[in-house]
N, C-alpha and C. Protein backbone atom coordinates (compact mmCIF):
# COMPACT_ATOMS: atom_id res chain seq x y z
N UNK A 1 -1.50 10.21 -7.29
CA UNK A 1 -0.38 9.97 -8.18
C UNK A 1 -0.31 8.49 -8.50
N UNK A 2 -0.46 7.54 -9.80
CA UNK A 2 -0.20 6.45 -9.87
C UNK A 2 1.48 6.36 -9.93
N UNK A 3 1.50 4.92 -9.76
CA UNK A 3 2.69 4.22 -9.88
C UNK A 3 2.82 3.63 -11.17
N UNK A 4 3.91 4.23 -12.41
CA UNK A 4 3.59 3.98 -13.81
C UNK A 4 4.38 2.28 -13.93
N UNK A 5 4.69 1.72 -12.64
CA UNK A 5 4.89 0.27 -13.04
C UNK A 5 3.58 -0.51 -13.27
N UNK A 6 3.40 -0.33 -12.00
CA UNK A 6 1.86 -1.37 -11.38
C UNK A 6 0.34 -0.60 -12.10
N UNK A 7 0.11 0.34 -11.71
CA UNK A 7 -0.70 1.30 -12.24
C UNK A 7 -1.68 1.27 -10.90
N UNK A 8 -0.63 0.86 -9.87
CA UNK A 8 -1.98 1.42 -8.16
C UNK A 8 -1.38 2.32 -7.81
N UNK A 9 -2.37 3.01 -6.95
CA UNK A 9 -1.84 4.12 -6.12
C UNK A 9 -1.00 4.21 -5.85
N UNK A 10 0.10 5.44 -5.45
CA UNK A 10 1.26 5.04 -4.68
C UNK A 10 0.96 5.44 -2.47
N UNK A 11 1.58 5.20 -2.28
CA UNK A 11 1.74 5.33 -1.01
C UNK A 11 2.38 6.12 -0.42
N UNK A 12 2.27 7.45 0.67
CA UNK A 12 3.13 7.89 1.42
C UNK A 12 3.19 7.11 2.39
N UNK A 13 5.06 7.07 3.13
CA UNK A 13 5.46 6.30 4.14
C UNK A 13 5.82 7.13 5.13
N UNK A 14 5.71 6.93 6.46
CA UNK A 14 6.16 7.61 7.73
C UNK A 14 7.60 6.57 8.00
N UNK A 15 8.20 7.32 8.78
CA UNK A 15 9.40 6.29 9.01
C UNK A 15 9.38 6.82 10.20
N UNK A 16 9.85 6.05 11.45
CA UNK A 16 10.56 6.29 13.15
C UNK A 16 11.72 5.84 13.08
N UNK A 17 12.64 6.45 13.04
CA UNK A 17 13.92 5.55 13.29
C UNK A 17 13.79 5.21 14.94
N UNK A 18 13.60 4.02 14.80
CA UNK A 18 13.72 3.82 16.45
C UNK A 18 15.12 2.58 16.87
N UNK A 19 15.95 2.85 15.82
CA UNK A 19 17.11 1.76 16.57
C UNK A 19 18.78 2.85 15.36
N UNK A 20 19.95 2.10 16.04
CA UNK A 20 20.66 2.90 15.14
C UNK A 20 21.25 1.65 14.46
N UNK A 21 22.40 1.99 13.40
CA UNK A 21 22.60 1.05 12.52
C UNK A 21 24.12 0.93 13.27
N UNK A 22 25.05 -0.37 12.72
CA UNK A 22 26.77 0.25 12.78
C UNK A 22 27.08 0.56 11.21
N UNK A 23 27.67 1.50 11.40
CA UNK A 23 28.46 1.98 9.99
C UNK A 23 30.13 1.71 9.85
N UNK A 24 30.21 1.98 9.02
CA UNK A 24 31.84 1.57 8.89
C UNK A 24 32.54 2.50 9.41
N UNK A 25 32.25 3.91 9.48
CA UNK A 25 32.57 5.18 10.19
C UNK A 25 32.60 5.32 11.45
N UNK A 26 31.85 4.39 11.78
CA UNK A 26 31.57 4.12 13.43
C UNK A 26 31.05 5.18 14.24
N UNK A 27 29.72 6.08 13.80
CA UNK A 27 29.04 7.00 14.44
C UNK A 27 27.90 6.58 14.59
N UNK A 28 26.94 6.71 14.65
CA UNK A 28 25.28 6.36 14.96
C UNK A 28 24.59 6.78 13.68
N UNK A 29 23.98 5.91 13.05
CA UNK A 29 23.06 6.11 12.19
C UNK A 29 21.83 5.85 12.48
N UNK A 30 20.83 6.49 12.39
CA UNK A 30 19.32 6.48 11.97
C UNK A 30 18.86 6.32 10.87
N UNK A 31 17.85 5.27 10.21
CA UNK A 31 17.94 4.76 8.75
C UNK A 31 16.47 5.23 9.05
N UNK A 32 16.27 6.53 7.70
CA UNK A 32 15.05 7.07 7.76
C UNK A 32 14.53 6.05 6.66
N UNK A 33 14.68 7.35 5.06
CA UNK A 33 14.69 6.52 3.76
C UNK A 33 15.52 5.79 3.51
N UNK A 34 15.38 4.61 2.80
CA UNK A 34 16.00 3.51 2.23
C UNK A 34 15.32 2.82 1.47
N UNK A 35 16.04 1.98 0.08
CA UNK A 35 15.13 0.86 -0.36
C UNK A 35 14.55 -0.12 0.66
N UNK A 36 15.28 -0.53 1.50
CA UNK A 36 14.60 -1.33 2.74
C UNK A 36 13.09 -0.61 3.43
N UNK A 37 13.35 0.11 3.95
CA UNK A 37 12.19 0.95 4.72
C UNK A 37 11.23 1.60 4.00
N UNK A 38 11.10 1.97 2.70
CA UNK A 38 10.00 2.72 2.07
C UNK A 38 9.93 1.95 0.16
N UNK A 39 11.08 1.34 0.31
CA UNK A 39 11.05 1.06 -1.20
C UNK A 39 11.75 1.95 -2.22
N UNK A 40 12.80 3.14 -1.32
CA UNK A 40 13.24 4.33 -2.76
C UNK A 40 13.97 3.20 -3.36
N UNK A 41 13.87 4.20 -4.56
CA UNK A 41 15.02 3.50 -5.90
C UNK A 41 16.66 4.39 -5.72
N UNK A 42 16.36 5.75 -5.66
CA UNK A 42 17.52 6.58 -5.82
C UNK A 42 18.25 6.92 -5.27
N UNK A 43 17.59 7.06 -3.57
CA UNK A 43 17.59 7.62 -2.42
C UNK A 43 17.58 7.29 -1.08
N UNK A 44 18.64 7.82 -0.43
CA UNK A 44 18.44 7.10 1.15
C UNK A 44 18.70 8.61 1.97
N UNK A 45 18.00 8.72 3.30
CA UNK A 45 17.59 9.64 4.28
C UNK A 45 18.03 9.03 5.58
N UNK A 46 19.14 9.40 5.98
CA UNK A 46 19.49 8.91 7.67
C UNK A 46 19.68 10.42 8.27
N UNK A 47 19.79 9.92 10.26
CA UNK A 47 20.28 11.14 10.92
C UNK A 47 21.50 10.45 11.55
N UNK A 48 22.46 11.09 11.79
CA UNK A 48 23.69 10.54 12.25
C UNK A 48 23.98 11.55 13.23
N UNK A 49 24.39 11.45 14.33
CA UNK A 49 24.89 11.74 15.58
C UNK A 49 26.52 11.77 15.62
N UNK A 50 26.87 12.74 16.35
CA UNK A 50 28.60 12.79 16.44
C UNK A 50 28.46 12.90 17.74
N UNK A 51 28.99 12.29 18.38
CA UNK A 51 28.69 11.95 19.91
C UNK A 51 29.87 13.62 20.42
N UNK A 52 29.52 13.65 21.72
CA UNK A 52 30.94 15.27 22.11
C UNK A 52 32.05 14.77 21.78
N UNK A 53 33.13 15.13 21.63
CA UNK A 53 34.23 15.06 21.32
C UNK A 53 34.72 13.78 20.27
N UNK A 54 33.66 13.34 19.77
CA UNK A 54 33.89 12.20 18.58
C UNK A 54 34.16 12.39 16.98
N UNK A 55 34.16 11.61 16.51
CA UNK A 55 34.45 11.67 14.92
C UNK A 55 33.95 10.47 14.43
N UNK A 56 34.06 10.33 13.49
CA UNK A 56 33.80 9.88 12.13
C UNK A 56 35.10 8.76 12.04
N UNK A 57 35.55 7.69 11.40
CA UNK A 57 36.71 7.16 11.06
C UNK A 57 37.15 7.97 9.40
N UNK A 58 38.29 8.18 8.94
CA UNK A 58 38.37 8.64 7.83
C UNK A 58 37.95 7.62 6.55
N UNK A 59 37.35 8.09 5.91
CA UNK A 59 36.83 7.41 4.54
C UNK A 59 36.07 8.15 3.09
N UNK A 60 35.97 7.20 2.37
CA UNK A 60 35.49 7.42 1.66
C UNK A 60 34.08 7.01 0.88
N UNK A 61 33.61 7.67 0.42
CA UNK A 61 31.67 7.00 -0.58
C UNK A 61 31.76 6.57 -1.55
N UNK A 62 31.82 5.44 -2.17
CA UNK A 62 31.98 5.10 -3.32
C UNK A 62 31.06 5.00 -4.43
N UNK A 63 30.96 5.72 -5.41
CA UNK A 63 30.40 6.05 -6.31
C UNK A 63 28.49 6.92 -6.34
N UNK A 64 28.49 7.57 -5.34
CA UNK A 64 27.53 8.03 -4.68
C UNK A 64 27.95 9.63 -4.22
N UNK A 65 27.16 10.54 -4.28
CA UNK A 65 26.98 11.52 -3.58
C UNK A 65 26.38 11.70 -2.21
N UNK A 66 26.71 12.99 -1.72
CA UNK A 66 26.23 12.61 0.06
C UNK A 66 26.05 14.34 0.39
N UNK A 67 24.78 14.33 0.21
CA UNK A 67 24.40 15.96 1.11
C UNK A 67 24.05 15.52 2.71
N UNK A 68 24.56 16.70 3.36
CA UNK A 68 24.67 16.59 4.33
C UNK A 68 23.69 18.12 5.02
N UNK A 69 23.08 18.15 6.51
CA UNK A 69 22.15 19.18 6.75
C UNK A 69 22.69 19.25 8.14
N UNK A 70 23.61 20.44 8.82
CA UNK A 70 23.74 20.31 10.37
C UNK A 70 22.15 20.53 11.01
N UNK A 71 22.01 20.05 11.58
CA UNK A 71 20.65 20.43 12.70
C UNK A 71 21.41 21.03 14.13
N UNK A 72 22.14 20.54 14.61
CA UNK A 72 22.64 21.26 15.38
C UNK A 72 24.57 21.13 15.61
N UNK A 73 24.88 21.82 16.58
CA UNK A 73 26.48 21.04 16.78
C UNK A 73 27.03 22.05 15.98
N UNK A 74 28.24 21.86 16.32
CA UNK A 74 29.68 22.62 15.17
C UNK A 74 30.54 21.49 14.57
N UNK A 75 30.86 21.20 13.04
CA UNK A 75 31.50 20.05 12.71
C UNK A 75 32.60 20.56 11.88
N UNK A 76 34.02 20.18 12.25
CA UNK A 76 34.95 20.17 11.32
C UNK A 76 35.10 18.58 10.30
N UNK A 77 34.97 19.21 8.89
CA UNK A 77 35.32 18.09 8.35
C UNK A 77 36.64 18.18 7.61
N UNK A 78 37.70 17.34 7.77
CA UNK A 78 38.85 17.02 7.12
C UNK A 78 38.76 16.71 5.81
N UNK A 79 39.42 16.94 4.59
CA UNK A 79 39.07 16.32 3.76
C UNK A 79 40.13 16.18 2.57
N UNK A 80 39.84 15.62 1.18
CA UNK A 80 40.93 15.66 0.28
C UNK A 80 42.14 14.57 0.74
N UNK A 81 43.35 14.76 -0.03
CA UNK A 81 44.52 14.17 0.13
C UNK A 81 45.39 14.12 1.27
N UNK A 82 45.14 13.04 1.82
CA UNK A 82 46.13 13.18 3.47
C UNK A 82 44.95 14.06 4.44
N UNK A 83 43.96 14.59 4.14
CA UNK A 83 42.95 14.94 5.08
C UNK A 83 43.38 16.36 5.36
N UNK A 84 44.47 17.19 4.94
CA UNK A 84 44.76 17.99 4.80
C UNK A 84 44.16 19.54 4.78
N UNK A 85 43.17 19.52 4.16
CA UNK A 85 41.72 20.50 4.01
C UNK A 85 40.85 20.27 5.15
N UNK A 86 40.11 21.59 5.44
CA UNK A 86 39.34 21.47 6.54
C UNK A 86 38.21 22.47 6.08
N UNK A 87 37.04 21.97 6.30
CA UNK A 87 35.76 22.88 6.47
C UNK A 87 35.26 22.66 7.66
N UNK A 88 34.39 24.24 8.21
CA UNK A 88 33.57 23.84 9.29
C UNK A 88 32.04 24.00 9.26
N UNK A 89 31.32 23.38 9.72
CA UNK A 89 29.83 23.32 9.35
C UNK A 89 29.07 23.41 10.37
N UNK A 90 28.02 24.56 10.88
CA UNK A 90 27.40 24.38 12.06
C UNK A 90 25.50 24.22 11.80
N UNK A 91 24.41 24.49 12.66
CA UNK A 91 23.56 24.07 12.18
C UNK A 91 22.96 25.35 11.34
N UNK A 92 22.48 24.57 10.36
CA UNK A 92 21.87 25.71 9.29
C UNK A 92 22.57 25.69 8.11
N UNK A 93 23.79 24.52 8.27
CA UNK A 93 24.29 24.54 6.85
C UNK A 93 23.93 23.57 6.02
N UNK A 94 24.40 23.41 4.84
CA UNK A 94 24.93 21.95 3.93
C UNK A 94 25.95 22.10 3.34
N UNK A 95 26.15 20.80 3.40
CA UNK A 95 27.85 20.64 2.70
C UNK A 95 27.35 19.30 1.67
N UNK A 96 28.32 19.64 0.86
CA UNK A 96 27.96 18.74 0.04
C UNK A 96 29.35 17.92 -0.31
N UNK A 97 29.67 16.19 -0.30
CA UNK A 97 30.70 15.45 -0.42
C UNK A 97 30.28 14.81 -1.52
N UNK A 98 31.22 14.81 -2.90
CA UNK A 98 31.20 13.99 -4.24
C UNK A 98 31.59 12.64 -3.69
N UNK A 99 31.49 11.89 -4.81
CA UNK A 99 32.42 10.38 -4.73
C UNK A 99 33.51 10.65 -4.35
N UNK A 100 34.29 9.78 -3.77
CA UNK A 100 35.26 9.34 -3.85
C UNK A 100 35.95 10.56 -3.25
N UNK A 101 35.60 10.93 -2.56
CA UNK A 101 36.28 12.30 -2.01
C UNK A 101 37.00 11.72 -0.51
N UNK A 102 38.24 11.40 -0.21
CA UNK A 102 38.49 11.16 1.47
C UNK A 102 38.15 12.47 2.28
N UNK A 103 37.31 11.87 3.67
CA UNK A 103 36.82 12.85 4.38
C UNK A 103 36.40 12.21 5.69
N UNK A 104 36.99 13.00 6.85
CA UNK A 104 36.70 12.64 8.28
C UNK A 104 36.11 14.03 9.17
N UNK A 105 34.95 13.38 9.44
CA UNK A 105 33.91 14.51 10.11
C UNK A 105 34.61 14.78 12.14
N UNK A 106 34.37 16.12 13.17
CA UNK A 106 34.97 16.29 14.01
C UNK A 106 34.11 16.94 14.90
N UNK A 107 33.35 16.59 15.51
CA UNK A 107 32.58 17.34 17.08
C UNK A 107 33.39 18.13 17.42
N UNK A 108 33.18 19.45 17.03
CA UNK A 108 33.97 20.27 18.05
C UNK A 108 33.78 20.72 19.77
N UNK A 109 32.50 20.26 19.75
CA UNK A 109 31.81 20.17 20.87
C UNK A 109 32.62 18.83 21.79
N UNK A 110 33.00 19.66 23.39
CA UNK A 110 33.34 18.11 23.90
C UNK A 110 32.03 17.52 25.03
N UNK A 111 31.08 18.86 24.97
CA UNK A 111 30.16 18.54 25.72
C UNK A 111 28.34 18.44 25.05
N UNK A 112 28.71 18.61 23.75
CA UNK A 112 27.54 18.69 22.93
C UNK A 112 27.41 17.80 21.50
N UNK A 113 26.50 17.24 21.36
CA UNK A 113 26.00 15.76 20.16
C UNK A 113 26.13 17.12 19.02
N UNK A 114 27.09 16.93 17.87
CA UNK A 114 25.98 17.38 17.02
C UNK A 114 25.47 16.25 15.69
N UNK A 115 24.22 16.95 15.32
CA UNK A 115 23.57 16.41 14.67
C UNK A 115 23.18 16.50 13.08
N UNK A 116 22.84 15.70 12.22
CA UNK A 116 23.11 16.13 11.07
C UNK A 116 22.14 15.12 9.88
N UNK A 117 21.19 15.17 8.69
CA UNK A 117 20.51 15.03 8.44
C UNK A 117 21.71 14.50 7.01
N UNK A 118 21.91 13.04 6.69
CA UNK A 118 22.42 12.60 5.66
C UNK A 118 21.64 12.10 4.37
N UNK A 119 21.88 12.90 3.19
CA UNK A 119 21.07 12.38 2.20
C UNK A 119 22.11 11.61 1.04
N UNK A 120 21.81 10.71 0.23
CA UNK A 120 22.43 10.18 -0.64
C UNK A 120 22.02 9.75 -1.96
N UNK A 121 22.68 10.02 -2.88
CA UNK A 121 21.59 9.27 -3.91
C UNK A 121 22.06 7.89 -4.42
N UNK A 122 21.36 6.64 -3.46
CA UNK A 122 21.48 5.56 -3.40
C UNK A 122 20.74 4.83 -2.40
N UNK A 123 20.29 3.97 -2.84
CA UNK A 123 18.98 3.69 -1.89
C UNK A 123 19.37 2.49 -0.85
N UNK A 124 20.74 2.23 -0.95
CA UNK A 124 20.85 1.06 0.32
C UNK A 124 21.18 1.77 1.86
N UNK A 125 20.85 0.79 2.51
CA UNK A 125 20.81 1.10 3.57
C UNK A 125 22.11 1.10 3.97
N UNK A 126 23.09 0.31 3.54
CA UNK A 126 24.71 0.00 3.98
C UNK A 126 25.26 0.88 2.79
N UNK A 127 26.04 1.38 3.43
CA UNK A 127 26.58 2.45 2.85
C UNK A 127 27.91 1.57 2.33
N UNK A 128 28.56 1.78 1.02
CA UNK A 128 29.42 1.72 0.11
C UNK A 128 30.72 3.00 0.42
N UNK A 129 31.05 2.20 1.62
CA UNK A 129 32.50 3.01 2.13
C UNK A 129 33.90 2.30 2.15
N UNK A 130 34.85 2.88 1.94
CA UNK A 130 35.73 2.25 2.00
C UNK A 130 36.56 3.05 3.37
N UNK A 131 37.43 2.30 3.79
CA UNK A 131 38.45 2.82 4.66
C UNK A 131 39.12 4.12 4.12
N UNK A 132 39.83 4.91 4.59
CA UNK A 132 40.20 5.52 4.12
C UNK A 132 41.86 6.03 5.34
N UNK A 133 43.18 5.71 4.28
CA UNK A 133 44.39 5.94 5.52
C UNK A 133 45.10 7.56 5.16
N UNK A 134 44.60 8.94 5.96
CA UNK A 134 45.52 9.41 5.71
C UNK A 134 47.21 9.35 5.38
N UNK A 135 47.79 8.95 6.15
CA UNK A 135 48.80 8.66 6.10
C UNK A 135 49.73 8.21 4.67
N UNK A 136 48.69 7.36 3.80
CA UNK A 136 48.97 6.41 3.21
C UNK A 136 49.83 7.33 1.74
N UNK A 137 49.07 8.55 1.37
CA UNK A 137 49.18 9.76 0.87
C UNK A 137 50.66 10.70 0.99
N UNK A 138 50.81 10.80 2.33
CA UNK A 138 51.65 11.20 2.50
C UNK A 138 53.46 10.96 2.91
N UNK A 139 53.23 9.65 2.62
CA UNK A 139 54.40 8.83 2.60
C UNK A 139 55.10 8.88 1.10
């Protein structure tokens, strides 16, 4: 396959995530794909961990989409206005989160990681999150 910039070959990349990132969510990230690590333009590939009985901080993605893949674990995610809405997701699913959507992910497990395969279409490695205050909604 050429590369219609340069006109060389292109390259397949292996990635190890061998360290985790901090996120603003404050769970464990693994930075597979990224413009950093392989060069995508569109696209970034992490694994994120929900430790037992942990979560996610509530927030939001800004101007980006975010598929999501359980590998293992049971996850409630909160979501919408005031966090109000709830889905649950175990492994074998996807869920899929638009922009700008508020949403806080939930280990239902207090003795089990689950795990989950994050895709985005945006190629940085730092994710474009904002805080997000239930509360703030419902006042």
């Amino acid at each position: 396959m050429e590369n219609g910039s340069s006109g060389t070959q292109a390259s397949l990349v292996v990635v190890h995530p061998d360290r985790e990132i901090a996120t603003t969510q404050r769970l464990p990230y693994f930075v597979g794909i990224s413009a950093g690590t392989v060069g995508s333009k569109n696209l970034s590939m992490h694994l994120v961990v929900v430790p037992p009985g942990g979560h996610a901080e509530p927030h939001v993605h800004v101007g980006y989409e975010t598929g999501i893949y359980v590998l293992e674990g049971r996850v409630e995610t909160r979501y919408g206005p005031g966090l109000r809405e709830s889905v649950v997701t175990e492994a074998g699913d996807f869920l899929f989160v638009p922009p700008g959507v508020p949403h806080q992910p939930f280990n239902l497990s207090d003795t089990v990681p689950a795990r989950a395969i994050v895709a985005r279409n945006m190629a940085e490695e730092n994710d474009r999150v904002e805080p997000y205050d239930p509360g703030a909604e419902l006042s």
